[in-house]
C-alpha atoms as a PDB file:
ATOM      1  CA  UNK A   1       0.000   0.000   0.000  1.00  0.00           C
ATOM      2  CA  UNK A   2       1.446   3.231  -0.878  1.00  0.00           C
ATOM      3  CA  UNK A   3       1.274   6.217   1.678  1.00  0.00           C
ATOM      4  CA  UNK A   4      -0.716   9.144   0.668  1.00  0.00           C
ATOM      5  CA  UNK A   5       1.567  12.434   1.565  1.00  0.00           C
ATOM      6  CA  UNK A   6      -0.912  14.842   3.100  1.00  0.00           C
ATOM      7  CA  UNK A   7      -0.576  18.534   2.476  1.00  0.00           C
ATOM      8  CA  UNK A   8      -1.437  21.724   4.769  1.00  0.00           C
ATOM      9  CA  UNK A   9      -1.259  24.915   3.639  1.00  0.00           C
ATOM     10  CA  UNK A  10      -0.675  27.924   5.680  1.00  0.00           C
ATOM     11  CA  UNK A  11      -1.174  31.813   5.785  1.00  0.00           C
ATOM     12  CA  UNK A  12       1.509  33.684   8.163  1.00  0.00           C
ATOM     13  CA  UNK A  13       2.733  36.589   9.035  1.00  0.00           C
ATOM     14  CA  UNK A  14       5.825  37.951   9.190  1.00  0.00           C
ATOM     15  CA  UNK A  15       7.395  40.646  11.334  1.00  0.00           C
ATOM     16  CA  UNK A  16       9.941  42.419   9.670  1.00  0.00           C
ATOM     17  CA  UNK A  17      13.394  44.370  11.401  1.00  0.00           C
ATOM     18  CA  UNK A  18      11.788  47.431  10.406  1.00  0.00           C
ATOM     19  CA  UNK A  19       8.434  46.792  12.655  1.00  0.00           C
ATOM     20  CA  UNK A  20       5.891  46.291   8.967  1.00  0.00           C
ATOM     21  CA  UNK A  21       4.096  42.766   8.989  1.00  0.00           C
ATOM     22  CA  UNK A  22       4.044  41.074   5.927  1.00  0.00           C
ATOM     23  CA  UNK A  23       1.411  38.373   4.699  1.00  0.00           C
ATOM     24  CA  UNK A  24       1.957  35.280   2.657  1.00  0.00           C
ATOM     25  CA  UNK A  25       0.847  31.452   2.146  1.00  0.00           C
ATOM     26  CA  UNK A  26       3.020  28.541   2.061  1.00  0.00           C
ATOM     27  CA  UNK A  27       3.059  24.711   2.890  1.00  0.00           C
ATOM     28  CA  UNK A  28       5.987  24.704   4.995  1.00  0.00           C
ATOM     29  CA  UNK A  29       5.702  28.087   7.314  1.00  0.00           C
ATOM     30  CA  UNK A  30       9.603  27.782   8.764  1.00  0.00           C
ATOM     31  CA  UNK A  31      10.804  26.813   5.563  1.00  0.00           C
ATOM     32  CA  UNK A  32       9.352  29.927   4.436  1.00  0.00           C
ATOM     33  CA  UNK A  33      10.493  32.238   7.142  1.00  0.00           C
ATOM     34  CA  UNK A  34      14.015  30.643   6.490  1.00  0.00           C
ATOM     35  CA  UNK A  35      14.029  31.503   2.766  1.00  0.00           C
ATOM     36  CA  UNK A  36      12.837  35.088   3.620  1.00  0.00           C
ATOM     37  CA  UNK A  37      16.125  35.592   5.839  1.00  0.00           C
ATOM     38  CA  UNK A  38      18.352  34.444   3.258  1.00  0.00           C
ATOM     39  CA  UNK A  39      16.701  36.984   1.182  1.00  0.00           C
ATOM     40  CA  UNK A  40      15.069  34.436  -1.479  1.00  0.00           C
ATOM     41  CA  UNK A  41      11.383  35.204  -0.375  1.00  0.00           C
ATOM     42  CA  UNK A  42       9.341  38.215  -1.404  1.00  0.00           C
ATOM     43  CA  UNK A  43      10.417  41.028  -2.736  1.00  0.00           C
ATOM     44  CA  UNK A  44       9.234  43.581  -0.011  1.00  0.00           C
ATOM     45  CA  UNK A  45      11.442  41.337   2.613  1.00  0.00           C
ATOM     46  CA  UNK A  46      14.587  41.382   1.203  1.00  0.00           C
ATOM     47  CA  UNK A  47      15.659  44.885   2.509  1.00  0.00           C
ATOM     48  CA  UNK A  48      13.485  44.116   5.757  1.00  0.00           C
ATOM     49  CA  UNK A  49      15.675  41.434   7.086  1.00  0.00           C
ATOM     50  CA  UNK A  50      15.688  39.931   9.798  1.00  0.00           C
ATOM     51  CA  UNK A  51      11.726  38.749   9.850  1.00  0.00           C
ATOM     52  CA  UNK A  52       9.893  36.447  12.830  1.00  0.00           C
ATOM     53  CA  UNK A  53       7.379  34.424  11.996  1.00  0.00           C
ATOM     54  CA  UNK A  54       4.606  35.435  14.522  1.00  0.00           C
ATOM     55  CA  UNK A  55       1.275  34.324  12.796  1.00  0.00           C
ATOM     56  CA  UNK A  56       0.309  31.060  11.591  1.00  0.00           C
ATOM     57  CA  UNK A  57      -3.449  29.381  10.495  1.00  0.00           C
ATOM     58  CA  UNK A  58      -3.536  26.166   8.741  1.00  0.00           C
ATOM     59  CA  UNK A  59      -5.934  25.205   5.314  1.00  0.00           C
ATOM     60  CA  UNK A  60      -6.708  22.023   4.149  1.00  0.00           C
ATOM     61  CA  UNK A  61      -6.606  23.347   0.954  1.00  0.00           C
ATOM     62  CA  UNK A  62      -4.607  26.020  -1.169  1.00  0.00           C
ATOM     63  CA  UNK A  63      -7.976  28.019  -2.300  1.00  0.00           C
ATOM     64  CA  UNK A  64      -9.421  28.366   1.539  1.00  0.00           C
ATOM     65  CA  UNK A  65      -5.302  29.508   2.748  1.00  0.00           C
ATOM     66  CA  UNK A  66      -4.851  31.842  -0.515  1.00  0.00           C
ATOM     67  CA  UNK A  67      -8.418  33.140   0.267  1.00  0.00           C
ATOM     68  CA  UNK A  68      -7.366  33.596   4.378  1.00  0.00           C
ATOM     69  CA  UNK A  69      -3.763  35.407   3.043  1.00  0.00           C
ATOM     70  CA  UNK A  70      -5.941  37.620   0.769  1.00  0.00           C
ATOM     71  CA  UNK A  71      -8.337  38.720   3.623  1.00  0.00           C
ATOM     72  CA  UNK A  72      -5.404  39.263   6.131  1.00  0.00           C
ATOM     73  CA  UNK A  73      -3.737  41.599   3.469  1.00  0.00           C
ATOM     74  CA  UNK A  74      -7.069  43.757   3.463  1.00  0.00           C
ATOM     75  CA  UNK A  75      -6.697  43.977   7.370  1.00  0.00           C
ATOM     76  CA  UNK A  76      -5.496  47.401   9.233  1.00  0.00           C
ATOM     77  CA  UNK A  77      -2.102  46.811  11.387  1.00  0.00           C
ATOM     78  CA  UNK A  78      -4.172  47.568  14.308  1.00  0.00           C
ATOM     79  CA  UNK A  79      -6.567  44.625  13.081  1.00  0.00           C
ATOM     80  CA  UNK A  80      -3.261  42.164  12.116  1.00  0.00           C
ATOM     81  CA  UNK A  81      -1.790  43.080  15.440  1.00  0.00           C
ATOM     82  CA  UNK A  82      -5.178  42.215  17.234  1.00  0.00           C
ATOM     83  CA  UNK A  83      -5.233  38.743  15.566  1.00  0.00           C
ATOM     84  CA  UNK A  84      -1.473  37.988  16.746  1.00  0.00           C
ATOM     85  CA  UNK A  85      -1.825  39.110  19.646  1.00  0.00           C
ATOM     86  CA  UNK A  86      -5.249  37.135  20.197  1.00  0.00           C
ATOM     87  CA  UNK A  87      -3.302  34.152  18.486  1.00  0.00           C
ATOM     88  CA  UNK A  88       0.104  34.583  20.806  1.00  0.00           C
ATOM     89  CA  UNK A  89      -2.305  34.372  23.830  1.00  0.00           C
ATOM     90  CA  UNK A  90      -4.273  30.483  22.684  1.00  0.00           C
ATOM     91  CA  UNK A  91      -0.785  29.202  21.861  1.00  0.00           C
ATOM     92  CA  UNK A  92       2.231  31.120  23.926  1.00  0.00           C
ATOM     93  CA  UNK A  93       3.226  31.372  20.291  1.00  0.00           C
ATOM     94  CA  UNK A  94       2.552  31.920  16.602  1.00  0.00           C
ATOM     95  CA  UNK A  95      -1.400  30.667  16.001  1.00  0.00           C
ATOM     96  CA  UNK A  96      -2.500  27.884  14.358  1.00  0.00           C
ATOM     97  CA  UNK A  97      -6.303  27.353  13.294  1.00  0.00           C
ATOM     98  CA  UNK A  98      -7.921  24.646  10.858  1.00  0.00           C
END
């Protein structure tokens, strides 16, 4: 019987050396983090590095996580701080939902 590999997928945020948060999806959330401090993640983290993962949620599927990273880009940074805060205080840590 063959093994069926089963995916998550994951919106997070990152907060950046300069103080911004920035929003993404991935499969692998420290994996991603990882790539963003070597510089070979997005763009607008390159020249913000170090980042910190401090916001995770997990998806069973891509559409519902790229629809969750959409919504949390629309968010205020009053809002996004609310959430990690709210999500720091559930976990002692960097949420995770789903």
């Amino acid at each position: 019987m063959e093994s069926e590999k089963i995916t998550r997928y994951y919106t997070y945020m990152l907060r950046c050396a300069d103080g911004t948060l920035y929003s993404g999806y991935t499969t692998d959330p420290c994996r991603r983090t990882a790539l963003h401090n070597r510089g070979k993640g997005a763009k607008y983290t390159r020249s913000r590095r170090p980042v910190e993962l401090v916001f995770v949620e997990s998806y069973p599927t891509k559409s519902e996580a790229l629809q969750r990273e959409a919504a949390l880009k629309k968010l205020s940074r009053a809002q996004k701080l609310l959430l990690i805060g709210q999500a720091g205080s559930r976990t002692g840590a960097a949420g995770e939902n789903g």
